[in-house]
Structures are given as structure tokens and as C-alpha cells.
C-alpha atoms as a PDB file:
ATOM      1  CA  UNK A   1       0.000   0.000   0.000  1.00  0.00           C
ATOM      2  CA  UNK A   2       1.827   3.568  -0.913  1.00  0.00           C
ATOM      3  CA  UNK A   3       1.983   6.393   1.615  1.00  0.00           C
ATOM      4  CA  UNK A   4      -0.607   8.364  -0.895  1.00  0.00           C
ATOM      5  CA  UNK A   5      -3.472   5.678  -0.418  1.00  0.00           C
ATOM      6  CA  UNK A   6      -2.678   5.127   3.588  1.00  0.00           C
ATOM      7  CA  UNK A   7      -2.927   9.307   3.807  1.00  0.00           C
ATOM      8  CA  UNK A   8      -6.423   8.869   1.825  1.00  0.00           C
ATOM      9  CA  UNK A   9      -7.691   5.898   4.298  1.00  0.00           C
ATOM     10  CA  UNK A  10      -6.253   8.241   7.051  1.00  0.00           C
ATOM     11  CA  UNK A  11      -8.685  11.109   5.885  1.00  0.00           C
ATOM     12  CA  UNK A  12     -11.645   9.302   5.161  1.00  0.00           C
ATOM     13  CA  UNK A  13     -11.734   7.735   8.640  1.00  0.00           C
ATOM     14  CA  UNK A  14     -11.323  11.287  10.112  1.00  0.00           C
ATOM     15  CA  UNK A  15     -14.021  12.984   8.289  1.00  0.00           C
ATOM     16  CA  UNK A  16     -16.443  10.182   9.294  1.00  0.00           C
ATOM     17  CA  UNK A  17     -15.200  10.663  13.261  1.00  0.00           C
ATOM     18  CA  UNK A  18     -15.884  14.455  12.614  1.00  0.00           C
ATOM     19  CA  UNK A  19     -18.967  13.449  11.262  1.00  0.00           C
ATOM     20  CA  UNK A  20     -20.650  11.442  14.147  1.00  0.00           C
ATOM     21  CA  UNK A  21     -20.417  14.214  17.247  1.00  0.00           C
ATOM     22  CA  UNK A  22     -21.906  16.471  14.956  1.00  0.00           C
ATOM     23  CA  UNK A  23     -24.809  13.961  14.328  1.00  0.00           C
ATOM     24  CA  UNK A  24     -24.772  12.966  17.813  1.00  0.00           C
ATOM     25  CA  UNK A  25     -25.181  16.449  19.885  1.00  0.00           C
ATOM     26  CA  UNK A  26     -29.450  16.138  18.260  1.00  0.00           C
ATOM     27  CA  UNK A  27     -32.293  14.623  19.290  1.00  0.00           C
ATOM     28  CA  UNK A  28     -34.485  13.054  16.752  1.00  0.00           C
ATOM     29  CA  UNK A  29     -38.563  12.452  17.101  1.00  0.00           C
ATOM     30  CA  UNK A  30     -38.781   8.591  17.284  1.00  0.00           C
ATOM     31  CA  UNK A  31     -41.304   8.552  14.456  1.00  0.00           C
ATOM     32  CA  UNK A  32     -40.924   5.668  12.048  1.00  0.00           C
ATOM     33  CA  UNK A  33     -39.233   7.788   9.224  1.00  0.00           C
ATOM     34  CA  UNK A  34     -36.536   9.106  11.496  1.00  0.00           C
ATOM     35  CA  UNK A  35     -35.561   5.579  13.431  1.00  0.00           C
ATOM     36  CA  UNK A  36     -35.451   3.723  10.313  1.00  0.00           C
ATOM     37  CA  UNK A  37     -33.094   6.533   8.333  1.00  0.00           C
ATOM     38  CA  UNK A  38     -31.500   6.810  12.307  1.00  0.00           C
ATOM     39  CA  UNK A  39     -30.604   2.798  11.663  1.00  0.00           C
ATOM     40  CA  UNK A  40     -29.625   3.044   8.021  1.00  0.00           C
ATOM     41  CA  UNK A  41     -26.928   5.655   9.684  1.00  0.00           C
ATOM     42  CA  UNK A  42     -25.619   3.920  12.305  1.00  0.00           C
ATOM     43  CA  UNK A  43     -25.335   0.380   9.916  1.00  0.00           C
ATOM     44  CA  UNK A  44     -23.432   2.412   6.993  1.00  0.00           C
ATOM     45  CA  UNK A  45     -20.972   4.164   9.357  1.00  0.00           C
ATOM     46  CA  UNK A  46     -20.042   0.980  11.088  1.00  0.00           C
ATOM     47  CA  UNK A  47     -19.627  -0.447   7.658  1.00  0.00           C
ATOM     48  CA  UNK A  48     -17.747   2.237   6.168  1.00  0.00           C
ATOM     49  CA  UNK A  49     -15.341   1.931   9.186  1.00  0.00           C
ATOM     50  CA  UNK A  50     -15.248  -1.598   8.946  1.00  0.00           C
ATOM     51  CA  UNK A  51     -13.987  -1.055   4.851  1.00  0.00           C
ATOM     52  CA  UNK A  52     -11.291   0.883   6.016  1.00  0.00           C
ATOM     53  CA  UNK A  53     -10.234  -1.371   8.586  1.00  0.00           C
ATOM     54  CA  UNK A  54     -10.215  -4.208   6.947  1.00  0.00           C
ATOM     55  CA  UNK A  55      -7.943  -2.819   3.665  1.00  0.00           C
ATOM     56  CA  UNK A  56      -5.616  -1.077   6.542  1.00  0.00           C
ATOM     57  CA  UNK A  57      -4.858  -4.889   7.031  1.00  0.00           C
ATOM     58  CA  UNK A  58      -4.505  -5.861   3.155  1.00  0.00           C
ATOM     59  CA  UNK A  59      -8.221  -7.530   3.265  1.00  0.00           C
ATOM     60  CA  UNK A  60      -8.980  -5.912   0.358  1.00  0.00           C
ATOM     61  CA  UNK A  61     -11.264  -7.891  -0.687  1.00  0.00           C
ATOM     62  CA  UNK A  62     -13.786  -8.026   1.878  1.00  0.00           C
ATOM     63  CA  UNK A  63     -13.416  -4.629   2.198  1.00  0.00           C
ATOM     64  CA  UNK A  64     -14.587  -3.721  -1.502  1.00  0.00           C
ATOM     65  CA  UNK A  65     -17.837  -6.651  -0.834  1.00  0.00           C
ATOM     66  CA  UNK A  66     -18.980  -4.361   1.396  1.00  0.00           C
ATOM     67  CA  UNK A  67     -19.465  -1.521  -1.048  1.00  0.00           C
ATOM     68  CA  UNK A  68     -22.684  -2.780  -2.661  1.00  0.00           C
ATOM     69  CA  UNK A  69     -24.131  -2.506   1.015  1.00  0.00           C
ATOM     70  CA  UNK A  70     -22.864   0.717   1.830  1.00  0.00           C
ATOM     71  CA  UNK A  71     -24.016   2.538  -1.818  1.00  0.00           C
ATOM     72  CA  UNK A  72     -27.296   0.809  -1.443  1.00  0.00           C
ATOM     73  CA  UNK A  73     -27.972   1.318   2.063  1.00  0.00           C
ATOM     74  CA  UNK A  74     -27.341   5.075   1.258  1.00  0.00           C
ATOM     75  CA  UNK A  75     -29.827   5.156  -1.407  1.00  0.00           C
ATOM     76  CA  UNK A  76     -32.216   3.475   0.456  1.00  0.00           C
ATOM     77  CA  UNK A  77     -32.138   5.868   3.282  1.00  0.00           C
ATOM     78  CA  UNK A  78     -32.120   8.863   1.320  1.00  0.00           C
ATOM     79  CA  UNK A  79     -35.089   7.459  -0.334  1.00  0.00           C
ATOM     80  CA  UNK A  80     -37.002   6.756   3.001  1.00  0.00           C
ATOM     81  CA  UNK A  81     -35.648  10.307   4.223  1.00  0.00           C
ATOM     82  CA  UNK A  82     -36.992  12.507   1.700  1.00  0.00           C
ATOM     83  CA  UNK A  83     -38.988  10.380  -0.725  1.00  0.00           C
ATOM     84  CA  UNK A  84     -41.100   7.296   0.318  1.00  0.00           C
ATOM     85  CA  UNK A  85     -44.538   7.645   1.300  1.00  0.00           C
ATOM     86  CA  UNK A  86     -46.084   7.185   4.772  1.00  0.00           C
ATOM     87  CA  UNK A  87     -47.906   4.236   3.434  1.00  0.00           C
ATOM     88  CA  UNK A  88     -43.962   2.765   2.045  1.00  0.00           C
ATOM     89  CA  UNK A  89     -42.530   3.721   5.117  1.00  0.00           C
ATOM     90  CA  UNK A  90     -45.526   1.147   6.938  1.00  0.00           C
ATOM     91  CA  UNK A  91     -44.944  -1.214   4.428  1.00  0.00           C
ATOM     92  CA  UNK A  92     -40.778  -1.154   4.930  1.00  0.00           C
ATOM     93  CA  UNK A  93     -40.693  -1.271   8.704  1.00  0.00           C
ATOM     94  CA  UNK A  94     -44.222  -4.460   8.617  1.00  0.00           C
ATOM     95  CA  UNK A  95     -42.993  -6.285   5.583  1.00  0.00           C
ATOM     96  CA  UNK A  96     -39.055  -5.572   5.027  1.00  0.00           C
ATOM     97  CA  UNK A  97     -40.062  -4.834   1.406  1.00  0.00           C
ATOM     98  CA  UNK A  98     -39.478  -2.132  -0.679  1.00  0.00           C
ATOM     99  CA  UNK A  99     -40.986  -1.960  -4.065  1.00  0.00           C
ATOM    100  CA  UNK A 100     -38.696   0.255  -6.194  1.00  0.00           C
ATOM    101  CA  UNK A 101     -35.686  -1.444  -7.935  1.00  0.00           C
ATOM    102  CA  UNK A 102     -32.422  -0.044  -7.321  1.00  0.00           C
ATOM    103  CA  UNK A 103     -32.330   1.705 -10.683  1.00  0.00           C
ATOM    104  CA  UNK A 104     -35.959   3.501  -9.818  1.00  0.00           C
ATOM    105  CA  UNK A 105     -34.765   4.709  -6.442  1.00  0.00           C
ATOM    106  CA  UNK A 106     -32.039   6.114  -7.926  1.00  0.00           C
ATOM    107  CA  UNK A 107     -34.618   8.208 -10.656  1.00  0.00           C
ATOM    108  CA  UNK A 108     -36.945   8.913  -7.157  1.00  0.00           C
ATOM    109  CA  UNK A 109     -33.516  10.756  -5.545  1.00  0.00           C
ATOM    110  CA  UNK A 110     -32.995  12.988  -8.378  1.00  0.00           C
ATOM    111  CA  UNK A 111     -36.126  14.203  -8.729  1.00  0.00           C
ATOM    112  CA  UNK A 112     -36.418  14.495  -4.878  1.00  0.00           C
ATOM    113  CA  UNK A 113     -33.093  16.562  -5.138  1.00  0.00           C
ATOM    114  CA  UNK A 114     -33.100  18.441  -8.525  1.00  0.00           C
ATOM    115  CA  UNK A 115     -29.849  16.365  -8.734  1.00  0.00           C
ATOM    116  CA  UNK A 116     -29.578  16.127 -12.728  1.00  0.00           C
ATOM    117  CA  UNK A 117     -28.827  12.389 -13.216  1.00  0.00           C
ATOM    118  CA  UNK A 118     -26.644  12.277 -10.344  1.00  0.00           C
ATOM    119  CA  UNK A 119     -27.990   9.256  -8.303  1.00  0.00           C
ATOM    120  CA  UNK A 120     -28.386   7.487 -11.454  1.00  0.00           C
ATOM    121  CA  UNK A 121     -25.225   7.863 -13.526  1.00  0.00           C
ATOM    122  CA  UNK A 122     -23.740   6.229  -9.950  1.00  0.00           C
ATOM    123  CA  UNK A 123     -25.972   3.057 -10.175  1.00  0.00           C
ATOM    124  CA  UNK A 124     -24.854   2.870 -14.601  1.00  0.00           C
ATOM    125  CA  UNK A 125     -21.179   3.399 -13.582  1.00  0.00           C
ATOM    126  CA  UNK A 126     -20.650   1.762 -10.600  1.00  0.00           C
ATOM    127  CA  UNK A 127     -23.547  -0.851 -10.057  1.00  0.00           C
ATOM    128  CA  UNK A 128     -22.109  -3.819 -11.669  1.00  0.00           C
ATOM    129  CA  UNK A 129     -18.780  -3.880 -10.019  1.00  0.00           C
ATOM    130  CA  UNK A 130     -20.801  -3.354  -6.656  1.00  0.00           C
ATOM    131  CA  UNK A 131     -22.023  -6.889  -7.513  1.00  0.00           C
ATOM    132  CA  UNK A 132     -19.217  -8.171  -8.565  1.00  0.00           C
ATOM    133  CA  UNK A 133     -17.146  -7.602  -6.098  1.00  0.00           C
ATOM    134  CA  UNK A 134     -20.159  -8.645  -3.367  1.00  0.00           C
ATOM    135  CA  UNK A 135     -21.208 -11.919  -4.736  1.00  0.00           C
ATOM    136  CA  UNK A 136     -17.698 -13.241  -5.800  1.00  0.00           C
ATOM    137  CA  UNK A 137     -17.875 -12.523  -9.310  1.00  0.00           C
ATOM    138  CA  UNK A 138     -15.207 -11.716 -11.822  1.00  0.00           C
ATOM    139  CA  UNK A 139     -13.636  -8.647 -10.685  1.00  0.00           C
ATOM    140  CA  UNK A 140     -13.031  -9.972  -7.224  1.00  0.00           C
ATOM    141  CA  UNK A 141     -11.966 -13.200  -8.143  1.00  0.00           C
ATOM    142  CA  UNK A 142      -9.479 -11.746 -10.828  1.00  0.00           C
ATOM    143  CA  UNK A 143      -8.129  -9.583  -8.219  1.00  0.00           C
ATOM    144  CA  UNK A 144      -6.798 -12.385  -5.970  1.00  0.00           C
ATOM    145  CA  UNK A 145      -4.166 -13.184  -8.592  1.00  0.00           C
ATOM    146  CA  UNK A 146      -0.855 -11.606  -9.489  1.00  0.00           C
ATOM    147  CA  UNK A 147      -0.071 -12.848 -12.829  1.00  0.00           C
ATOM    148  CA  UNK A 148       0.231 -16.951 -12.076  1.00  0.00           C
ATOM    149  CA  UNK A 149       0.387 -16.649  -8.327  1.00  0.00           C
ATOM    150  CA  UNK A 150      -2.406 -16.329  -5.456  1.00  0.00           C
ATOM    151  CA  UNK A 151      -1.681 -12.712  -4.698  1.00  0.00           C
ATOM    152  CA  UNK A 152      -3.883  -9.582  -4.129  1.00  0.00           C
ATOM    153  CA  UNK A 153      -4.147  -7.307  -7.054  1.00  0.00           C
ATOM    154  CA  UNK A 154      -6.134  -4.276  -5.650  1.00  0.00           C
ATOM    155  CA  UNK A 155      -4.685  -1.662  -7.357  1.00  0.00           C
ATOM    156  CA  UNK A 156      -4.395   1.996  -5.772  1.00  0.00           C
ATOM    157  CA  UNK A 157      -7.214   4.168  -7.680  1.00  0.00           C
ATOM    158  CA  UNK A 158      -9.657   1.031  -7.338  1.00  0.00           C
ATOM    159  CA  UNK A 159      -9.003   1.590  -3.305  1.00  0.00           C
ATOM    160  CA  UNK A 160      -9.074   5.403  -3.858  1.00  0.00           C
ATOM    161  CA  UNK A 161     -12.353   5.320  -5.988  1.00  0.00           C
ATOM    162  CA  UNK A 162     -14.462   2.525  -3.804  1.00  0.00           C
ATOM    163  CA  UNK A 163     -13.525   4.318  -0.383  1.00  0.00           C
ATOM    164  CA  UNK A 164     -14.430   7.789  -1.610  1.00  0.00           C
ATOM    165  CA  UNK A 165     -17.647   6.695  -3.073  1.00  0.00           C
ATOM    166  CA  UNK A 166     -18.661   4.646   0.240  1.00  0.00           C
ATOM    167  CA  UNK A 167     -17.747   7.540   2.949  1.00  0.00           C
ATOM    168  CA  UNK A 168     -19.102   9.765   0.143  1.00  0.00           C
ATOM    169  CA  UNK A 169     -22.286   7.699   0.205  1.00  0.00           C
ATOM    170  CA  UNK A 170     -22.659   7.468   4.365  1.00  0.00           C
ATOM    171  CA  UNK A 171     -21.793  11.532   4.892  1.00  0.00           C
ATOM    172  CA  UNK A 172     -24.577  12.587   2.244  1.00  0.00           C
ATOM    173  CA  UNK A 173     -27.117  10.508   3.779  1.00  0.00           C
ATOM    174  CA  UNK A 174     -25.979  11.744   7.005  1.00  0.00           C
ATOM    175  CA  UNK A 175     -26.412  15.707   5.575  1.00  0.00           C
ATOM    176  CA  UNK A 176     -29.249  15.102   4.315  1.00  0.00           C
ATOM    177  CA  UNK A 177     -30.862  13.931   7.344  1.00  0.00           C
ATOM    178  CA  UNK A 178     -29.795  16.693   9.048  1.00  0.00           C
ATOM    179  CA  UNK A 179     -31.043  19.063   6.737  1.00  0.00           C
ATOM    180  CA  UNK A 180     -34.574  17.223   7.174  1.00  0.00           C
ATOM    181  CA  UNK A 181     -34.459  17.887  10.311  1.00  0.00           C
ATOM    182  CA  UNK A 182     -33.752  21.770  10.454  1.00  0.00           C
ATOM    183  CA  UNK A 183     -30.108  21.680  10.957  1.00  0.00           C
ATOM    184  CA  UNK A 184     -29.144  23.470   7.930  1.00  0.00           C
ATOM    185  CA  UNK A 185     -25.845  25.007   9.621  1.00  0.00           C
ATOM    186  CA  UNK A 186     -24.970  20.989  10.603  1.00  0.00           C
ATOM    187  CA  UNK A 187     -25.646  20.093   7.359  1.00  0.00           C
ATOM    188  CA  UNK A 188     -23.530  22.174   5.947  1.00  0.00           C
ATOM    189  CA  UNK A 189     -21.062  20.898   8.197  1.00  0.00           C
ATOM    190  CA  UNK A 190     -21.045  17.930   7.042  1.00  0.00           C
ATOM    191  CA  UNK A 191     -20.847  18.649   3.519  1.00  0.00           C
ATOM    192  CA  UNK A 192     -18.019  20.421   4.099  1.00  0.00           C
ATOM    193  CA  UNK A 193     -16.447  17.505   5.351  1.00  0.00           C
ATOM    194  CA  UNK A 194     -16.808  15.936   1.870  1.00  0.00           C
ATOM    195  CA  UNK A 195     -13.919  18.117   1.065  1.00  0.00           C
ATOM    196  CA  UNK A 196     -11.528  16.911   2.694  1.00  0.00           C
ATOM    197  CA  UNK A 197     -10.959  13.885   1.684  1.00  0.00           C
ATOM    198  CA  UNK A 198     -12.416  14.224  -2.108  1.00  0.00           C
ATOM    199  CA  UNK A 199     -10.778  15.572  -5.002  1.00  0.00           C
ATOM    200  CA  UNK A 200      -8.440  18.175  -4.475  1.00  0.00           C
ATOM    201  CA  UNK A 201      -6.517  16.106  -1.938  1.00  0.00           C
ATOM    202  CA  UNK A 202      -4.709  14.107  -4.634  1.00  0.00           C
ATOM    203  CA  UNK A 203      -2.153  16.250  -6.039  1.00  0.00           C
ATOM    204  CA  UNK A 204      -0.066  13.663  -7.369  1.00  0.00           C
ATOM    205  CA  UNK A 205      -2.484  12.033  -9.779  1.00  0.00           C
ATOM    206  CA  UNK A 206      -3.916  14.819 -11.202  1.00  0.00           C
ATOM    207  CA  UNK A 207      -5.786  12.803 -14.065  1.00  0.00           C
ATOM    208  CA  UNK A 208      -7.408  10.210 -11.724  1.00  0.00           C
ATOM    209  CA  UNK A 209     -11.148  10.084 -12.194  1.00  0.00           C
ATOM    210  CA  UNK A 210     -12.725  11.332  -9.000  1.00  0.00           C
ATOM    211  CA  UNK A 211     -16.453  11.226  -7.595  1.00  0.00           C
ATOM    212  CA  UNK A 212     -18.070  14.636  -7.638  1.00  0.00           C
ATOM    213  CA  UNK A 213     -20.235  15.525  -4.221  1.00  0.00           C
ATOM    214  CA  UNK A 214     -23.524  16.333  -5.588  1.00  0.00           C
ATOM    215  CA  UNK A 215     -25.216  19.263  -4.741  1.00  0.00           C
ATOM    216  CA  UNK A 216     -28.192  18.429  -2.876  1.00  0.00           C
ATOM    217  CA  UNK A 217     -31.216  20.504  -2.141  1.00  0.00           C
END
């Protein structure tokens, strides 16, 4: 692992540590809508931290299996956030069910947001390598080899890419749910935190592809 992509890890962990007092100085009403988005949260967070973790100690690959989770989970509570009905919201929390495929959540969020195709030109790019790498397909299995030995093959802007997009993923939800609740100057907070570990920290790689916050309203 090079010094540039332990710095990154380093950053990401400490914007979601900033993150969580800021969350945790509110109370929430413990209406349905607010637990449920409360537990998609606290899940994503202990995943994301859990990601970093395990790559810290060159497990890779169960790291990047938890990204479907994490980028779905986020959707998912953004959805029940700002989108889904009272009656969805009954039907989530009585039947586990929710009746919008990935693909139409993502359409639901940015129209909810005025986000462009945001939300969905993340589920075209990124959605099958989420699987993939979940469900043991070919990108993770193709990654435990170094040319005809049983080595790791993670290279350093797949780590860069998949951690930014998860803590990406947890801090917008988290922003988000703060702005829902009033705490605009929190929210902003929080955003703001997106920053420092994003895009302008890599100097070196100048041509990398990066994720883009979107601008949420």
C-alpha cells in the first residue's frame, strides 16, 4: 500500500469521526421515518469503518464486498428520508419490502433533489462492479491473482475510488438527514467535510477520475 493511499484511508476515517459528534449532539422524534433513516446511519458508518479497517490490514477484498451494502444502504435511506410515502414507510418497517428497484430509487432521488442524473449515472457506472465484487464474481476473483500466483491485485485508484464513493455515500445521507431535520448550519457541516478527503486532496495524480459531491437541495 503507498503512503498516498494510507494518507487517503487516514482522511476518510477522520471525516467520518468528525462526522458522528456532529450527528450525535441532536435529538431526533422517534417517528418511524426518522428511526429507520436513524438505523440506516448507524449500519453504513459501522460499515464504512469496517472497509477501512479491513484494507488497513490488506483484506482488500472483503473490504470492496462491502461496497454494494454501503451505496445501497445510502440510497435506500435517502429514499425513506426525503422520498417514500407514509404508506412505504408502513410497508418497509411491517414487511421488510421495498418496491422500487435499485435503478428507480435512484430516478426517485434525483427528482427528490433536482440532482440532474446524479444518483443514477452512480448506479450505470458503478452498479455492476458493486455486484461483482459482493457476490464473488469476476472482478473480485481476478483480483486475488498476481499474474500466475495467489496474490492480491487491488490496485491503488480502485481503493481510492471505492472508499471515496462509500464515505461519500454514508456523509450525504448523514447531511441530508440533518437538513430534514432543520439543521441546515450541521448540514452544511457535514458537507463540508466531503472536502476533505475528495478531489483536491490528490495532487499527485492529477488525471485520476474522481467522484463529484452532488449538490443536494
Amino acid at each position: 500500500m503507498t503512503r498516498d493511499i494510507k494518507e487517503h484511508l487516514i482522511r476518510c476515517e477522520n471525516a467520518m469521526q468528525s462526522a458522528k459528534p456532529i450527528l450525535g449532539k441532536h435529538s431526533f422524534p422517534d417517528d418511524y421515518r426518522n428511526m429507520i433513516v436513524i438505523g440506516f446511519i448507524s449500519m453504513l458508518i459501522e460499515h464504512q469503518e469496517s472497509a477501512l479497517l479491513l484494507i488497513m490490514h490488506n483484506k482488500v477484498g472483503s473490504a470492496f464486498a462491502l461496497g454494494r451494502p454501503i451505496v445501497e444502504g445510502a440510497y435506500r435511506g435517502l429514499w425513506i428520508n426525503g422520498c417514500a410515502t407514509d404508506e412505504e414507510i408502513k410497508k418497509f418497517r411491517s414487511k421488510d419490502k421495498i418496491d422500487l428497484e435499485f435503478g428507480q430509487i435512484a430516478v426517485a432521488l434525483d427528482l427528490g433533489h433536482k440532482t440532474g442524473q446524479v444518483f443514477q449515472n452512480l448506479k450505470k457506472q458503478a452498479w455492476k462492479a458493486l455486484n461483482s465484487y459482493t457476490h464473488g464474481g469476476m472482478l473480485q476473483l481476478g483480483r486475488r491473482f498476481t499474474k500466475h500466483q495467489v496474490i492480491n491485485n487491488y490496485k491503488d485508484d480502485e481503493i481510492y475510488e471505492m472508499t471515496t464513493v462509500v464515505t461519500m455515500c454514508v456523509l450525504l445521507l448523514i447531511s441530508r438527514f440533518l437538513a430534514r431535520q432543520s439543521h441546515s448550519t450541521d448540514a452544511k457541516a457535514i458537507d463540508d467535510l466531503m472536502a476533505t478527503f475528495g478531489p483536491a486532496m490528490d495532487r499527485k495524480k492529477k488525471k485520476r477520475q474522481r467522484t463529484q459531491s452532488p449538490r443536494l437541495k
